[in-house]
PDB file of N, CA and C in Angstrom:
ATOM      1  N   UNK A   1     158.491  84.115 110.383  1.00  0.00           N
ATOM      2  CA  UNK A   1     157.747  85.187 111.009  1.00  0.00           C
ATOM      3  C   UNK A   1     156.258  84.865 110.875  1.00  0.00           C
ATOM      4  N   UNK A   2     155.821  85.290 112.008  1.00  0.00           N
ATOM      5  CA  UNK A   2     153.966  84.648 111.757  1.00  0.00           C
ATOM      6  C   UNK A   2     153.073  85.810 111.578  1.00  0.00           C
ATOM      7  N   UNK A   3     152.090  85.651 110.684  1.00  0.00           N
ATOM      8  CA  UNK A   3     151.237  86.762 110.379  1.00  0.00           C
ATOM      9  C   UNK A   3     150.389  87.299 111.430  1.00  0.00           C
ATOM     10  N   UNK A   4     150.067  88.787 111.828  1.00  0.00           N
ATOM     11  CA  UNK A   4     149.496  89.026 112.521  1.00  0.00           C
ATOM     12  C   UNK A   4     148.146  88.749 112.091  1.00  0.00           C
ATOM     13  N   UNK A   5     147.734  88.219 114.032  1.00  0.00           N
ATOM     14  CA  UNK A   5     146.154  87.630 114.469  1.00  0.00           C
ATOM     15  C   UNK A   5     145.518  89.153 114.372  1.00  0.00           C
ATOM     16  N   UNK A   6     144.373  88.439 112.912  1.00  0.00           N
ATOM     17  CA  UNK A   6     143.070  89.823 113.000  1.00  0.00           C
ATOM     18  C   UNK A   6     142.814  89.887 115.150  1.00  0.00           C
ATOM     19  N   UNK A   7     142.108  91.536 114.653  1.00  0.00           N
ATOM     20  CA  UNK A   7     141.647  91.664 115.959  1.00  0.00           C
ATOM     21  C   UNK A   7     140.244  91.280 115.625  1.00  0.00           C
ATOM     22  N   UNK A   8     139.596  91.244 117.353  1.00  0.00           N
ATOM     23  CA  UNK A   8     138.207  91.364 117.399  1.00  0.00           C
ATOM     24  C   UNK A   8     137.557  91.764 116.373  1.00  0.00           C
ATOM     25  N   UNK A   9     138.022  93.202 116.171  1.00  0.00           N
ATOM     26  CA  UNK A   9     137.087  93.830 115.444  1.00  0.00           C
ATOM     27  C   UNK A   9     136.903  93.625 113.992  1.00  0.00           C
ATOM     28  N   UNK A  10     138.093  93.303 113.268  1.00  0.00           N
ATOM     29  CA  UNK A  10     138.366  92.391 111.672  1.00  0.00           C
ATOM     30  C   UNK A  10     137.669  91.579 112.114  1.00  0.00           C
ATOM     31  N   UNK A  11     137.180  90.496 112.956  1.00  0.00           N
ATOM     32  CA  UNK A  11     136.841  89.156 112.840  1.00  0.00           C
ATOM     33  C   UNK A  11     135.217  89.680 113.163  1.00  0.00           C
ATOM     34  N   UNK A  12     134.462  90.235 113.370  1.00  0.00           N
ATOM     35  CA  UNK A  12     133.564  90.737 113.806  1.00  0.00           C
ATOM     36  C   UNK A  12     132.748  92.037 112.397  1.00  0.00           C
ATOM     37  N   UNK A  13     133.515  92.450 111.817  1.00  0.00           N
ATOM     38  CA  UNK A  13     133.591  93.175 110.402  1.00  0.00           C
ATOM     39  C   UNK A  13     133.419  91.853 109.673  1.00  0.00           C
ATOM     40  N   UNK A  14     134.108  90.487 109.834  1.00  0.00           N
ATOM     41  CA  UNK A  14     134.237  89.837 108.354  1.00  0.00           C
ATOM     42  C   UNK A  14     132.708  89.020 108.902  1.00  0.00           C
ATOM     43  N   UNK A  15     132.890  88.632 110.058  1.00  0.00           N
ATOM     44  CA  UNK A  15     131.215  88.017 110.265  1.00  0.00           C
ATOM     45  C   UNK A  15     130.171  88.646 110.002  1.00  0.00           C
ATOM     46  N   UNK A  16     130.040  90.403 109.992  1.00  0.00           N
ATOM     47  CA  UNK A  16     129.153  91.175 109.751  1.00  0.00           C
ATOM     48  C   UNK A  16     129.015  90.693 108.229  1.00  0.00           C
ATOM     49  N   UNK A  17     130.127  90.662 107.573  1.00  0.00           N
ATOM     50  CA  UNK A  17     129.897  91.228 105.891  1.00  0.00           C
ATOM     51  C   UNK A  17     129.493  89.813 105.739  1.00  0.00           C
ATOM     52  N   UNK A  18     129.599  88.634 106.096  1.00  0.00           N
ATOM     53  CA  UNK A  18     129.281  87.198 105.893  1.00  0.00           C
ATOM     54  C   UNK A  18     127.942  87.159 105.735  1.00  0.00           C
ATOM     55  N   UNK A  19     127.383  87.877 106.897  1.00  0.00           N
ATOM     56  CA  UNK A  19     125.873  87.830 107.490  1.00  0.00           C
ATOM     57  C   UNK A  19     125.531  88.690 106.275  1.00  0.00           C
ATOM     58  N   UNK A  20     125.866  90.013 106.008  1.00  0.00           N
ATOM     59  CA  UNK A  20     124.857  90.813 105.286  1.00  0.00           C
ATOM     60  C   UNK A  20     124.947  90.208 103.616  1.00  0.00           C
ATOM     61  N   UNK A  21     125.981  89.810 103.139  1.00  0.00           N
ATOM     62  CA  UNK A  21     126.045  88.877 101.612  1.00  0.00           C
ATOM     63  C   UNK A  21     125.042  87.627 102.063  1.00  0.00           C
ATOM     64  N   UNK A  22     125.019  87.071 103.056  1.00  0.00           N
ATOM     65  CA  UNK A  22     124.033  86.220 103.092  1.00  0.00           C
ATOM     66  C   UNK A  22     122.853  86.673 102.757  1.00  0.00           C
ATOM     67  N   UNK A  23     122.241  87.393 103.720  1.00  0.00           N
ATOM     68  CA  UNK A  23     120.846  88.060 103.647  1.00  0.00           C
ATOM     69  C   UNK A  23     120.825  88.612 102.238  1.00  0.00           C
ATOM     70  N   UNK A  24     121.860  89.179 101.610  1.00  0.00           N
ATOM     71  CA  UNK A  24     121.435  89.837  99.944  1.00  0.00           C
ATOM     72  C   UNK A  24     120.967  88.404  99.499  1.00  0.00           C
ATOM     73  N   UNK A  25     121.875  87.534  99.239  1.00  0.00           N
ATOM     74  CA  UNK A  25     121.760  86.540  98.657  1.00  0.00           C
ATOM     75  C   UNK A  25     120.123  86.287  98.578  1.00  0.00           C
ATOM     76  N   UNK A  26     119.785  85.963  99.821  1.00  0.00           N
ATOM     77  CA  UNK A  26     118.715  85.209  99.975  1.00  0.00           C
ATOM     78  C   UNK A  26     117.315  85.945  99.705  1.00  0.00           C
ATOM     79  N   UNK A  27     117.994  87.707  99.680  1.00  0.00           N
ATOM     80  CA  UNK A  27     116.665  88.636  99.240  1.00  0.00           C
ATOM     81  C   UNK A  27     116.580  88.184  97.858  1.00  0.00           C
ATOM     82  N   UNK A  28     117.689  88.627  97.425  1.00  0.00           N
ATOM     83  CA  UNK A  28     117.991  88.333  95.578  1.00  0.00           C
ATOM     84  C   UNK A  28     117.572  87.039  95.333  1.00  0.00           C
ATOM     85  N   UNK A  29     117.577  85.246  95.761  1.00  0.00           N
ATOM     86  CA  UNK A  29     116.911  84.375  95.136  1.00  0.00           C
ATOM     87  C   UNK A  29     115.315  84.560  95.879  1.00  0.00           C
ATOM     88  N   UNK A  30     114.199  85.116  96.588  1.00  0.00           N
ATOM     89  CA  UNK A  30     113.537  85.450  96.658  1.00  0.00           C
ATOM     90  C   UNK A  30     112.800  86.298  95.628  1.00  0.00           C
ATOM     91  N   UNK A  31     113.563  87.212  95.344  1.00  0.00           N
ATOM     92  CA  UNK A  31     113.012  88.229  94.383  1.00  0.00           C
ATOM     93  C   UNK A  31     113.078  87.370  92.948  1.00  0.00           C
ATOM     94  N   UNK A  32     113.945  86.599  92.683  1.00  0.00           N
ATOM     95  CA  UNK A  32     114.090  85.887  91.345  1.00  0.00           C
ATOM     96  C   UNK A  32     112.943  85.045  91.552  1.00  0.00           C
ATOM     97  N   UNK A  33     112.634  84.092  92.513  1.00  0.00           N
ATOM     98  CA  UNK A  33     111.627  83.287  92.121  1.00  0.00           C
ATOM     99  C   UNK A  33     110.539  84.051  91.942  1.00  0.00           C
ATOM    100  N   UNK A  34     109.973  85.183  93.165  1.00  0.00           N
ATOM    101  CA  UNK A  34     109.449  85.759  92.315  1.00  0.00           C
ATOM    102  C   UNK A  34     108.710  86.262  91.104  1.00  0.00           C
ATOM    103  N   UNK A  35     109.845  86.623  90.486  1.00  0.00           N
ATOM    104  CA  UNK A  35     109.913  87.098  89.181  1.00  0.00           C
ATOM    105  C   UNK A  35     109.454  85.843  88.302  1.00  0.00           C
ATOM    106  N   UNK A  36     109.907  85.077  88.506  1.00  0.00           N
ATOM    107  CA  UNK A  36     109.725  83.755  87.547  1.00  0.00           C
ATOM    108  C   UNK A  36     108.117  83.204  87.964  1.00  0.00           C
ATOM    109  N   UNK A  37     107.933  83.224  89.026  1.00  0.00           N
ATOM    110  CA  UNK A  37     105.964  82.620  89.130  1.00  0.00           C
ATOM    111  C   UNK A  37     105.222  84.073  88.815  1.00  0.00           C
ATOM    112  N   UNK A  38     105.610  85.205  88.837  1.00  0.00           N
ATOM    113  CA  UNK A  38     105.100  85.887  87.804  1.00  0.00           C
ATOM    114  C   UNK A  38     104.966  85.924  86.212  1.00  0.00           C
ATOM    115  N   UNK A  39     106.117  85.255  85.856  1.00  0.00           N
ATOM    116  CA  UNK A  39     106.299  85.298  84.294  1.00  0.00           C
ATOM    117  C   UNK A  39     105.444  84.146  83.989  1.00  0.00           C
ATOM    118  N   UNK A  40     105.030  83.133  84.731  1.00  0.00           N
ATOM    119  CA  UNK A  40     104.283  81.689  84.939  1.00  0.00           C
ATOM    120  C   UNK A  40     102.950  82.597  84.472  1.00  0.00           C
ATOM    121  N   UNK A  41     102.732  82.831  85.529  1.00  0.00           N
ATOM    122  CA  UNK A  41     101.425  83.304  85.448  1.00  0.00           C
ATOM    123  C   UNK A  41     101.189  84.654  84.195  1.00  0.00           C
ATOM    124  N   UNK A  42     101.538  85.066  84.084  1.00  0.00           N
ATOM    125  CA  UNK A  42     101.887  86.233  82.776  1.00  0.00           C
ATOM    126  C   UNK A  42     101.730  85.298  81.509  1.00  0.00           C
ATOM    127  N   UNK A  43     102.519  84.278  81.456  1.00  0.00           N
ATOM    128  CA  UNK A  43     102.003  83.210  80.381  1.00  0.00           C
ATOM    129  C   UNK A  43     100.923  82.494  80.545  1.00  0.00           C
ATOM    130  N   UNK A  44     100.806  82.130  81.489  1.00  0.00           N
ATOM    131  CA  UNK A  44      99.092  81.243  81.712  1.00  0.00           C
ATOM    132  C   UNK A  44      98.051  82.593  81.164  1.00  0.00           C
ATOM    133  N   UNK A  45      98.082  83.968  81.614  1.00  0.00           N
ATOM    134  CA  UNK A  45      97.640  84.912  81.505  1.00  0.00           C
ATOM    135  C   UNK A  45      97.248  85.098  79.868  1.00  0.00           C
ATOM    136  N   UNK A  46      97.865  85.616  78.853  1.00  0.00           N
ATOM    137  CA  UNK A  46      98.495  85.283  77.990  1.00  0.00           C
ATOM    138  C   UNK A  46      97.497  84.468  77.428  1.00  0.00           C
ATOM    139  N   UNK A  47      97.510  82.853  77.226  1.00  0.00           N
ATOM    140  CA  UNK A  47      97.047  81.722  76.817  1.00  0.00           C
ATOM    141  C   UNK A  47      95.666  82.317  77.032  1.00  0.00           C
ATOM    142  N   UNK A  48      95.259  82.650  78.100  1.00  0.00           N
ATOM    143  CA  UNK A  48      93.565  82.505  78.080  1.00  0.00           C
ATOM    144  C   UNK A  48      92.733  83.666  77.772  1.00  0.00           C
ATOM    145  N   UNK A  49      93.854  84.679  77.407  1.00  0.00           N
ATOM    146  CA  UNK A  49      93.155  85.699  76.597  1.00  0.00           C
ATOM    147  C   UNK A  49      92.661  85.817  75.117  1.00  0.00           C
ATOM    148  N   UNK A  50      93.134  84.476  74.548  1.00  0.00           N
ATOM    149  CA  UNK A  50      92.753  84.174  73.200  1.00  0.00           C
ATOM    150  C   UNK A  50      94.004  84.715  72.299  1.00  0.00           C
ATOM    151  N   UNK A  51      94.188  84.278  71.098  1.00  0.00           N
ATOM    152  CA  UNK A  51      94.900  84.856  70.378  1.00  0.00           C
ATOM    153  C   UNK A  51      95.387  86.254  69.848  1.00  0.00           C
ATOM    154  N   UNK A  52      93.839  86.474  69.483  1.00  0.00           N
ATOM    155  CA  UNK A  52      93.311  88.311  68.976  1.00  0.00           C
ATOM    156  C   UNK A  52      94.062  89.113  70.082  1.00  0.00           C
ATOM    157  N   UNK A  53      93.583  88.810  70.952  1.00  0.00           N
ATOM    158  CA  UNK A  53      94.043  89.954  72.150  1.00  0.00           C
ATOM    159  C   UNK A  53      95.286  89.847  72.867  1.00  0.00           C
ATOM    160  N   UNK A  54      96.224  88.496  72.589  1.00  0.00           N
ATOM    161  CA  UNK A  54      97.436  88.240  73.431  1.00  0.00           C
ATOM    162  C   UNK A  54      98.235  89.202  72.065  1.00  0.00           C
ATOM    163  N   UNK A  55      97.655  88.806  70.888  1.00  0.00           N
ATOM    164  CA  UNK A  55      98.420  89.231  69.288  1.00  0.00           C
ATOM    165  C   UNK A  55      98.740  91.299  69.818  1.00  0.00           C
ATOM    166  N   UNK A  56      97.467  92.047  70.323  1.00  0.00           N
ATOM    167  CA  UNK A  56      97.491  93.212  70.475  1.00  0.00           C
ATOM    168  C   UNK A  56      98.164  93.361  71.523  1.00  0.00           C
ATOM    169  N   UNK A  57      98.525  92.588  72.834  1.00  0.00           N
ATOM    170  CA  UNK A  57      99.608  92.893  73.901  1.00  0.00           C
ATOM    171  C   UNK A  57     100.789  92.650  73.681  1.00  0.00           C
ATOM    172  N   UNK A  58     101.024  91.884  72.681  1.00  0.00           N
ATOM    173  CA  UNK A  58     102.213  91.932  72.180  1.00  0.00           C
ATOM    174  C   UNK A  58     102.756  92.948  71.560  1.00  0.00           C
ATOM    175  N   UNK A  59     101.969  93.806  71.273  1.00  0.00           N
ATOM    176  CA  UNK A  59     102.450  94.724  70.211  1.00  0.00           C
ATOM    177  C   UNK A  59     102.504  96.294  71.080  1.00  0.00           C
ATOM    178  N   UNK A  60     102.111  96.196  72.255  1.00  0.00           N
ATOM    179  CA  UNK A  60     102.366  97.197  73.217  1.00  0.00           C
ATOM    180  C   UNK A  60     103.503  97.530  73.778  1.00  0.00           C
ATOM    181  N   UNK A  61     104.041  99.052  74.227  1.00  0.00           N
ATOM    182  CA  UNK A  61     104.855  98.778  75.038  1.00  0.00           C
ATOM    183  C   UNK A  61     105.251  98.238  76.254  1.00  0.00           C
ATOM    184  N   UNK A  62     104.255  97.829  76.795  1.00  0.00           N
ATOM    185  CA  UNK A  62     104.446  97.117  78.375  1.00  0.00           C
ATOM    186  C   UNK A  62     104.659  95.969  78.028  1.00  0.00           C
ATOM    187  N   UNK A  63     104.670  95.090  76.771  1.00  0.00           N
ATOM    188  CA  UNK A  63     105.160  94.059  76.541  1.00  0.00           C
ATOM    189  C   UNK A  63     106.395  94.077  76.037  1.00  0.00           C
ATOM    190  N   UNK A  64     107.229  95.060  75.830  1.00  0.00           N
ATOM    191  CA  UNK A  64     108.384  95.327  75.527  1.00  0.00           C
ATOM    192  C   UNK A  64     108.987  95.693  76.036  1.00  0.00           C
ATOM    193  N   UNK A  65     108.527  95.863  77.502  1.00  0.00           N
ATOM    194  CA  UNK A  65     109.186  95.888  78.677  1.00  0.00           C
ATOM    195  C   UNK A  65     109.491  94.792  79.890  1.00  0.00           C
ATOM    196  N   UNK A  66     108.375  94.453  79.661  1.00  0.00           N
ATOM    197  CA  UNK A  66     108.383  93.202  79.892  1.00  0.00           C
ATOM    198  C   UNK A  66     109.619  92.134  80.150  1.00  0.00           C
ATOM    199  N   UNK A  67     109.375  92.120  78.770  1.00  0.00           N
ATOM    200  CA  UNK A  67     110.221  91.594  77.785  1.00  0.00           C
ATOM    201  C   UNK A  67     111.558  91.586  77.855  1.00  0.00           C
ATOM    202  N   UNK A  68     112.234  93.121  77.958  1.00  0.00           N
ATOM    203  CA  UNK A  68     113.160  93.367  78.069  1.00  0.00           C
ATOM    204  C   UNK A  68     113.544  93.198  80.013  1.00  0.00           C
ATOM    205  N   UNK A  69     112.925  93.411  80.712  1.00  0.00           N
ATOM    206  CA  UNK A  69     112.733  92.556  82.557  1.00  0.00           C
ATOM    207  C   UNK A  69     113.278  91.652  82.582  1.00  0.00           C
ATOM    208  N   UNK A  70     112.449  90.767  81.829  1.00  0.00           N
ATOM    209  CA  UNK A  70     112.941  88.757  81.757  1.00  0.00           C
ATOM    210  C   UNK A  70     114.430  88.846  81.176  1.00  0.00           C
ATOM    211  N   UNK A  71     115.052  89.583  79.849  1.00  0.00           N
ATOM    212  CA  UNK A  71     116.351  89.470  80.156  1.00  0.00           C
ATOM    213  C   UNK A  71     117.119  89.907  81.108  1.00  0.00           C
ATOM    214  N   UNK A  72     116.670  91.059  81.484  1.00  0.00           N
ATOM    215  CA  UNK A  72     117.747  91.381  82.878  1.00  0.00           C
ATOM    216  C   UNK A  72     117.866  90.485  83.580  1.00  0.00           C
ATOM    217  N   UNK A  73     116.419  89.992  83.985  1.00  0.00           N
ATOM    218  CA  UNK A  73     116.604  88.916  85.413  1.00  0.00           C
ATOM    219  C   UNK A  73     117.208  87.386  84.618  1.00  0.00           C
ATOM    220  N   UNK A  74     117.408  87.000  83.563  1.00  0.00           N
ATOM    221  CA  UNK A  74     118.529  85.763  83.020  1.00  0.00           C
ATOM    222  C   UNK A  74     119.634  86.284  83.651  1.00  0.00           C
ATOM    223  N   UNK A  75     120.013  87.571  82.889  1.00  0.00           N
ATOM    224  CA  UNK A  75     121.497  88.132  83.236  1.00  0.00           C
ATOM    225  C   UNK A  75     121.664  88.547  84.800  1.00  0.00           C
ATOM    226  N   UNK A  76     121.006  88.324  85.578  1.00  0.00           N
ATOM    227  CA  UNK A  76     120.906  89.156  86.827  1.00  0.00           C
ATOM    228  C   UNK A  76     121.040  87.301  87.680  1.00  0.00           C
ATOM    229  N   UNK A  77     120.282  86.216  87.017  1.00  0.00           N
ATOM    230  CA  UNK A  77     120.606  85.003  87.377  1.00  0.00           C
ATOM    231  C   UNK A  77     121.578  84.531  87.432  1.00  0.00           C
ATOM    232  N   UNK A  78     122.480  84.740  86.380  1.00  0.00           N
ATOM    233  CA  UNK A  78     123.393  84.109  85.773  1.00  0.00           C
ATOM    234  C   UNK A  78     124.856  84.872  86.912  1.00  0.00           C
ATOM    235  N   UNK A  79     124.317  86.017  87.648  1.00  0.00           N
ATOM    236  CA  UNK A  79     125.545  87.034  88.136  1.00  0.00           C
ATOM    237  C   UNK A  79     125.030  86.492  89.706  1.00  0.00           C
ATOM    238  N   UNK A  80     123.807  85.935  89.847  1.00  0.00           N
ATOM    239  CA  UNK A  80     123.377  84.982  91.409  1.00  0.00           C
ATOM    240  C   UNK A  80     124.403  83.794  91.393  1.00  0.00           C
ATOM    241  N   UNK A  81     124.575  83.289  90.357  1.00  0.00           N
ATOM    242  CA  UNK A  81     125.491  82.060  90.288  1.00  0.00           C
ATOM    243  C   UNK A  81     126.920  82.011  90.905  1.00  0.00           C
ATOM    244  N   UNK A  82     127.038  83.389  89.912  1.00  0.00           N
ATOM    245  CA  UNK A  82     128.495  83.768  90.364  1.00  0.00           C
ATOM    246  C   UNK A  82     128.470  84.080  91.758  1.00  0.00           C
ATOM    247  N   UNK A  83     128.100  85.038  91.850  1.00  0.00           N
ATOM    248  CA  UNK A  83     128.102  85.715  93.610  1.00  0.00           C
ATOM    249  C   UNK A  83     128.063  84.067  94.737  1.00  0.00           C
ATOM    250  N   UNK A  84     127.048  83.219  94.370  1.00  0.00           N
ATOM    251  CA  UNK A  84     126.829  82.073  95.163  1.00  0.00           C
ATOM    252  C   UNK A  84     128.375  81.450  94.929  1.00  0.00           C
ATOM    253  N   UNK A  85     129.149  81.168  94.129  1.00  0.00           N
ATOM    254  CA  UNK A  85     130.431  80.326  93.924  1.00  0.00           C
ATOM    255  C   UNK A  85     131.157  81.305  94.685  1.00  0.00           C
ATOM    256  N   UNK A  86     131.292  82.422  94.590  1.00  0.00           N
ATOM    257  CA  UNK A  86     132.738  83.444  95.719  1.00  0.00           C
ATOM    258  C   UNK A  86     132.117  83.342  96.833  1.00  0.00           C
ATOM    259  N   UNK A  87     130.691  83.424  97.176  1.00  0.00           N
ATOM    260  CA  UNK A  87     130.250  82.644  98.765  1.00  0.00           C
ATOM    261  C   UNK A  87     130.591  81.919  99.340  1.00  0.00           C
ATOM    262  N   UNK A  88     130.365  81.120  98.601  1.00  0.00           N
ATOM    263  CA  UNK A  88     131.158  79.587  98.637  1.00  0.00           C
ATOM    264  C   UNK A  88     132.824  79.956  98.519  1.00  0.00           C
ATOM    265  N   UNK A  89     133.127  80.216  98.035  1.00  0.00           N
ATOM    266  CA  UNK A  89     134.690  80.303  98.434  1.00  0.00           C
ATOM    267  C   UNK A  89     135.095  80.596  99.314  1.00  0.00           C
ATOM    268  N   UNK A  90     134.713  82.147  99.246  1.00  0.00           N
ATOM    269  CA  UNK A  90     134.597  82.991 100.871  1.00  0.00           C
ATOM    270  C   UNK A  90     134.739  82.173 102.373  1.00  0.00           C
ATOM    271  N   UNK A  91     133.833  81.717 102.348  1.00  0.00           N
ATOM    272  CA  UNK A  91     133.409  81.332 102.901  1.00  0.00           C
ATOM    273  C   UNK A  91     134.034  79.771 103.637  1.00  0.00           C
ATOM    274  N   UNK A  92     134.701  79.210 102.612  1.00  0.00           N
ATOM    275  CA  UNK A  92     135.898  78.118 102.734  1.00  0.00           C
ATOM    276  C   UNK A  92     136.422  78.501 103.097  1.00  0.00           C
ATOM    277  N   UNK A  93     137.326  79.379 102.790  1.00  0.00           N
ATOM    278  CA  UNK A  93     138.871  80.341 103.146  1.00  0.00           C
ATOM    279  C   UNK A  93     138.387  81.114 104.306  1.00  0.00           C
ATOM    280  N   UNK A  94     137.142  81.726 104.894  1.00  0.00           N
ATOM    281  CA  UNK A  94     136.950  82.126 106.342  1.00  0.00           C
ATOM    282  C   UNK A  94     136.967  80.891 106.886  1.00  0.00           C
ATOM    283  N   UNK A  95     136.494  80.212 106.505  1.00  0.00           N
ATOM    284  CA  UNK A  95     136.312  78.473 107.254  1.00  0.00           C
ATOM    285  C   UNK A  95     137.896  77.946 108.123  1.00  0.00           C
ATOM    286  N   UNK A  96     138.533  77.918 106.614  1.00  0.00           N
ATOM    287  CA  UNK A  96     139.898  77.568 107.266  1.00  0.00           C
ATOM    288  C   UNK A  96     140.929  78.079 108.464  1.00  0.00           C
ATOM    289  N   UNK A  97     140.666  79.368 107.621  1.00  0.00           N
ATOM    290  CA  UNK A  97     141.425  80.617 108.699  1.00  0.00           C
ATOM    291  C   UNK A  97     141.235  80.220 110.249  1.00  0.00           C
ATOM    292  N   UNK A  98     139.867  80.376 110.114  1.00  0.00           N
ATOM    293  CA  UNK A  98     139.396  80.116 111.720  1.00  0.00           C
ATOM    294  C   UNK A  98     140.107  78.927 112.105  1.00  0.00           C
ATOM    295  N   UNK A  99     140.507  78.181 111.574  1.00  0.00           N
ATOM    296  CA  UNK A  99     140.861  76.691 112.625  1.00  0.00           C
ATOM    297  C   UNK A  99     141.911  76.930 112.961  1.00  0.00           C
TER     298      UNK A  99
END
């Protein structure tokens, strides 16, 4: 017995959702780099304020927020990885289907 052929509209739904995980994707490694030539510069920042005064921003809360940012966005990297590998899968297995 042969499996029923998606319609139009499944095949047109799965290209939509293809397209819009793409575009996240590509907002989300945007926003990460981002984040990271900010933290660049936040450290260059940092360095040329002298010791005395990088010693007192450290000890603020906006540096402990900071702080706590840069781990989210590791953990928020580390979940880009993933999402990019089921893309990639996805994306095989729509591959195939179609032929």
């Amino acid at each position: 017995m042969s499996e029923p052929q998606p319609s139009h509209d499944d095949s047109a739904a799965r290209d939509l959702d293809r397209a819009g995980a793409s575009l996240a994707y590509s907002i989300i490694q945007n926003l990460l780099e981002h984040t990271r030539v900010t933290s660049d510069l936040v450290a260059l920042m940092a360095q040329a304020l002298g010791e005395e005064t990088a010693e007192a921003l450290t000890r603020t809360p906006y540096w402990a927020a900071y702080l706590d940012s840069r781990r989210t966005m590791e953990r928020t990297r580390q979940e880009i990885e993933e999402f990019t590998q089921v893309m990639t899968r996805l994306t095989a297995e729509n591959a195939t289907k179609s032929e």
